[in-house]
C-alpha atoms as a PDB file:
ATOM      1  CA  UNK A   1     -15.099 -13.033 -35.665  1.00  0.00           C
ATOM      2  CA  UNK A   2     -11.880 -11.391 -34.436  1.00  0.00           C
ATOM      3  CA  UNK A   3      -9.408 -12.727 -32.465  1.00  0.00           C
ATOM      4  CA  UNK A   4      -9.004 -12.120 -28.264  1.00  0.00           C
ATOM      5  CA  UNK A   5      -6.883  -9.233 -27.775  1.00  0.00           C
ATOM      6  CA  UNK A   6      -3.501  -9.978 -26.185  1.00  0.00           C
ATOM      7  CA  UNK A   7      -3.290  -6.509 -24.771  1.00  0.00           C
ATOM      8  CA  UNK A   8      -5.817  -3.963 -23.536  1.00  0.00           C
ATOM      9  CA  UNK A   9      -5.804  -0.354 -22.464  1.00  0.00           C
ATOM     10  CA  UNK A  10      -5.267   0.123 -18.829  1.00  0.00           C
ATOM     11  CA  UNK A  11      -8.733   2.347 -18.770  1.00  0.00           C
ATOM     12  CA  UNK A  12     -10.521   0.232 -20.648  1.00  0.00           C
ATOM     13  CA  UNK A  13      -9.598  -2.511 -18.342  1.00  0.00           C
ATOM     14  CA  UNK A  14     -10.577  -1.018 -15.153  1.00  0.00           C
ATOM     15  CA  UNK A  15     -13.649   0.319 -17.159  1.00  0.00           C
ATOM     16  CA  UNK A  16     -14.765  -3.439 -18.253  1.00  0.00           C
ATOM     17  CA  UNK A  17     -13.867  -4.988 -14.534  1.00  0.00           C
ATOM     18  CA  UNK A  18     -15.863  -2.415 -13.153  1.00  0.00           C
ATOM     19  CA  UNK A  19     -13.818  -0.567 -10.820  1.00  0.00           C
ATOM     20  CA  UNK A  20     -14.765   2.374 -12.137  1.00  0.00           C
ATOM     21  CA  UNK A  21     -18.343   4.068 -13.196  1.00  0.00           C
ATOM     22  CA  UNK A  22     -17.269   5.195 -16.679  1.00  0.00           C
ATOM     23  CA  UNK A  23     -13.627   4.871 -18.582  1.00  0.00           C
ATOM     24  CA  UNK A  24     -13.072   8.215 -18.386  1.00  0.00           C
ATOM     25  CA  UNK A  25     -12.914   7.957 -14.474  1.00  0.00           C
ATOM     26  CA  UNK A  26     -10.560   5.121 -14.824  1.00  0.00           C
ATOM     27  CA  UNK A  27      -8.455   7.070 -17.069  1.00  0.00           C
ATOM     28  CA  UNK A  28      -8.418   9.833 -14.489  1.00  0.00           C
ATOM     29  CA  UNK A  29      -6.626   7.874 -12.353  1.00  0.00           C
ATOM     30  CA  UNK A  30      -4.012   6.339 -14.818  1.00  0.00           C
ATOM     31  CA  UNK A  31      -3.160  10.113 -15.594  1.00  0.00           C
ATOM     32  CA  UNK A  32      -3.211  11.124 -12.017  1.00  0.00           C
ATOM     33  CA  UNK A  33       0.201   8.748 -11.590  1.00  0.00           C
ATOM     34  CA  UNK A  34      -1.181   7.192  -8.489  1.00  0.00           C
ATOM     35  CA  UNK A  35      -1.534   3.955 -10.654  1.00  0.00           C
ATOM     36  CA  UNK A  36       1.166   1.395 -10.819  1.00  0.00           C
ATOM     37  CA  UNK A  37       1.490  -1.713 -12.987  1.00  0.00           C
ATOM     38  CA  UNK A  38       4.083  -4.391 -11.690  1.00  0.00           C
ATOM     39  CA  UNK A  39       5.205  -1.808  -9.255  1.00  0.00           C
ATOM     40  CA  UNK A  40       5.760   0.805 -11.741  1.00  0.00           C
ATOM     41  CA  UNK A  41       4.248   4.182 -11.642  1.00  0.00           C
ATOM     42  CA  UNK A  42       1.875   4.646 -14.698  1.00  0.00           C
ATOM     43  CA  UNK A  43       0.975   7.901 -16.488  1.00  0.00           C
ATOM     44  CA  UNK A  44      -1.090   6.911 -19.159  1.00  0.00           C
ATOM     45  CA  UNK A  45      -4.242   5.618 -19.440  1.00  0.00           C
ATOM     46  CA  UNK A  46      -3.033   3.656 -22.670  1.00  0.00           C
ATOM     47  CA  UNK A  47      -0.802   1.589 -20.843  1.00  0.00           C
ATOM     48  CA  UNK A  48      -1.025  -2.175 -22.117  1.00  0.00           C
ATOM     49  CA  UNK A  49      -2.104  -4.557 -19.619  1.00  0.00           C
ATOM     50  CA  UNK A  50      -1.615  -8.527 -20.004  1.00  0.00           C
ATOM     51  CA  UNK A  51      -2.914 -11.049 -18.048  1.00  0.00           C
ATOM     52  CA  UNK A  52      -0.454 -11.768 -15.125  1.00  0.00           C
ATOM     53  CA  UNK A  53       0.257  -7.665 -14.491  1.00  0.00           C
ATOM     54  CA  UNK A  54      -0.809  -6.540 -10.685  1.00  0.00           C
ATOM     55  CA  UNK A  55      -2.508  -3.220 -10.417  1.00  0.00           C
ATOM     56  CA  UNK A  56      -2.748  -0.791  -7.279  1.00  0.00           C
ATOM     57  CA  UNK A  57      -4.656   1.977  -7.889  1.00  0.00           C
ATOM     58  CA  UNK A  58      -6.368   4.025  -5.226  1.00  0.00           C
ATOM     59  CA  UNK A  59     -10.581   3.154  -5.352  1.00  0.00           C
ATOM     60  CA  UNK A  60     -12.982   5.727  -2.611  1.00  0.00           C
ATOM     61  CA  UNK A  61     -10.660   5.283   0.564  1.00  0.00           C
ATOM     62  CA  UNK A  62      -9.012   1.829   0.090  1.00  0.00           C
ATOM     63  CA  UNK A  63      -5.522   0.629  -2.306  1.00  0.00           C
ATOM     64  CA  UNK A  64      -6.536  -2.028  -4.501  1.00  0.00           C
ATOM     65  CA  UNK A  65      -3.933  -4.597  -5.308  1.00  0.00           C
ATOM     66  CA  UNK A  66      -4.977  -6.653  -8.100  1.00  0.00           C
ATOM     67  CA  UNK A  67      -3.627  -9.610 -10.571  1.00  0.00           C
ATOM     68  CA  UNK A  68      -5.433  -9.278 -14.258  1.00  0.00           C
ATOM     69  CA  UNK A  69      -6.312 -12.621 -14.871  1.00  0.00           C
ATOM     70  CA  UNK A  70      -7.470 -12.266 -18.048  1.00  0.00           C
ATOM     71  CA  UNK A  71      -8.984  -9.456 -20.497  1.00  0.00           C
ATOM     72  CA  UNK A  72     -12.665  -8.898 -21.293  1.00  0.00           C
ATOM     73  CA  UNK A  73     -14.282  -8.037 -24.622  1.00  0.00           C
ATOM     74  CA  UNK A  74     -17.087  -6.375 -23.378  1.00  0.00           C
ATOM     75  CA  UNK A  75     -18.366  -5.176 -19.788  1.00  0.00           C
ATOM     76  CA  UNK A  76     -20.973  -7.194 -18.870  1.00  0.00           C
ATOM     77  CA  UNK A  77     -22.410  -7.964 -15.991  1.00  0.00           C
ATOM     78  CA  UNK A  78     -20.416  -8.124 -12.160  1.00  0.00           C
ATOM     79  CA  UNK A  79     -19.897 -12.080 -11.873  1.00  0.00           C
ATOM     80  CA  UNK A  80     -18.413 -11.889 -16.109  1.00  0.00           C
ATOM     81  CA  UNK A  81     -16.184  -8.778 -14.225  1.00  0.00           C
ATOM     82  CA  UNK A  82     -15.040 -10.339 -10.835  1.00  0.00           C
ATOM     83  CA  UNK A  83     -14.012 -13.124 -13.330  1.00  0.00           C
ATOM     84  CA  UNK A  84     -11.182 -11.051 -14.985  1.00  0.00           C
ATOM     85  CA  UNK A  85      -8.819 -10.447 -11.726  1.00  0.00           C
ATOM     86  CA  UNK A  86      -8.220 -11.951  -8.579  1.00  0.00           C
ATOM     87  CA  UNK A  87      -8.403  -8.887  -5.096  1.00  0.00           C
ATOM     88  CA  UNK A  88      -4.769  -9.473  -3.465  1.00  0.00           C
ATOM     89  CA  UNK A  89      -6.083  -6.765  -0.682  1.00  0.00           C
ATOM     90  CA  UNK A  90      -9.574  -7.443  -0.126  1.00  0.00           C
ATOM     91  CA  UNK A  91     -11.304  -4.259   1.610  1.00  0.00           C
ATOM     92  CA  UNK A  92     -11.498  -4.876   5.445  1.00  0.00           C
ATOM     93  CA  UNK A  93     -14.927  -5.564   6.827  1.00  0.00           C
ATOM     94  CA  UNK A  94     -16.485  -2.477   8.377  1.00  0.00           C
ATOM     95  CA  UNK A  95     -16.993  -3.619  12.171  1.00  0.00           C
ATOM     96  CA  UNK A  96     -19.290  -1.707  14.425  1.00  0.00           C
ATOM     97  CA  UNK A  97     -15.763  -0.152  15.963  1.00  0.00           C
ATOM     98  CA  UNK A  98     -15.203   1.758  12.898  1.00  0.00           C
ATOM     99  CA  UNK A  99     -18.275   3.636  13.240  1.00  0.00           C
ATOM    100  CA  UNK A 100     -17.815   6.503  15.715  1.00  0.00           C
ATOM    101  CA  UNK A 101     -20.965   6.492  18.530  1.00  0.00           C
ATOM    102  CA  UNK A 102     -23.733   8.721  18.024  1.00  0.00           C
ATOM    103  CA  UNK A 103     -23.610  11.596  20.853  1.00  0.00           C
ATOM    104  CA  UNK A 104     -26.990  11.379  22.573  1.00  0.00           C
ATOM    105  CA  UNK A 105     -28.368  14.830  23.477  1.00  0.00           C
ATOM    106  CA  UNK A 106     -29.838  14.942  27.185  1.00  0.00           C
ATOM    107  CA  UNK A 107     -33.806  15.072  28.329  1.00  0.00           C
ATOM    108  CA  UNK A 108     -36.670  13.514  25.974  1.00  0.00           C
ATOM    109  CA  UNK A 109     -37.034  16.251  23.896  1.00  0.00           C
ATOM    110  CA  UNK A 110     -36.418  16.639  19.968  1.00  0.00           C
ATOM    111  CA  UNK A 111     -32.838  18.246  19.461  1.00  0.00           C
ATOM    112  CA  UNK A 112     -33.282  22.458  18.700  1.00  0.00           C
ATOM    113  CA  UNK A 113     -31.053  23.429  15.264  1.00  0.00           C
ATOM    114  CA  UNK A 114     -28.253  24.394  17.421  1.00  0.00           C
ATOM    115  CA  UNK A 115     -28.094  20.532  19.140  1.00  0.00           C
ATOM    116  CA  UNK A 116     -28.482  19.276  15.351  1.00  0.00           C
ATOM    117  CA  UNK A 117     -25.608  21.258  13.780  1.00  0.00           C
ATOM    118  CA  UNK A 118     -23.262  20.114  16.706  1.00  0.00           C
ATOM    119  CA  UNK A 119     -23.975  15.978  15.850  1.00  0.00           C
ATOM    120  CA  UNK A 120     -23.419  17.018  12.614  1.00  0.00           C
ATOM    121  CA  UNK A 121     -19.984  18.458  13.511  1.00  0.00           C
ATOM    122  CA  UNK A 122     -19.581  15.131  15.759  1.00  0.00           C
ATOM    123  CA  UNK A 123     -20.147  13.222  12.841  1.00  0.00           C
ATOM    124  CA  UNK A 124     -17.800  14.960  10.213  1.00  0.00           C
ATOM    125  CA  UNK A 125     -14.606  15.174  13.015  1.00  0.00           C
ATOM    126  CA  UNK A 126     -15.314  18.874  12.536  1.00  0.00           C
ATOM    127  CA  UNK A 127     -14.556  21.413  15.621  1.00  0.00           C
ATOM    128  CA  UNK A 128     -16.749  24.215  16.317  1.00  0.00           C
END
């Protein structure tokens, strides 16, 4: 049996602590240069990462900030993932004000395609 790494690919990292679908998502954004390890910017998705490095790295709409706390051989399942870094920024819980309020259309009727295009609009921010 080998050894535990000491190093691991920044990818392959975010790949095995499931922050990302596949690797080659994860790589996507080491290339992109809107990763940083430490605070430094990051251009390559074969960037060594050691335990004790910080990530920030953009994920759907939020920064994540997180400390590798150790590297994983395999990617296995979510609670063997969560166990390899610790969230610094955990995501903000979505309260009831983030949600915009759904434009009810007047009388008891069933809204015509016109009325359902506009909520649609409504609901995207979009002007007519």
């Amino acid at each position: 049996m080998s050894e535990p790494a000491t190093r691991l690919r920044l990818d392959k990292w975010l790949w095995q602590a499931r922050f990302f679908k596949t690797r080659s998502l994860a790589a996507k954004v080491a290339v992109g240069g809107s990763c940083r390890v430490n605070g430094n910017p990051v251009s390559k998705p074969a960037h060594a990462v050691v335990p004790g490095d910080v990530l920030t790295f953009p994920q759907a709409r939020d920064i994540r900030v997180i400390r590798v706390l150790a590297l994983g051989e395999r990617r296995g399942p979510a609670p063997e993932a969560q166990a390899l870094y610790e969230d610094l920024s955990p995501p903000e819980p979505k309260t009831a004000m983030d949600v915009p309020p759904v434009r009810r259309l007047e009388g008891n009727s069933r809204p015509t395609k016109r009325d359902r295009r506009k909520l649609d609009l409504d609901r995207r921010g979009e002007v007519e």
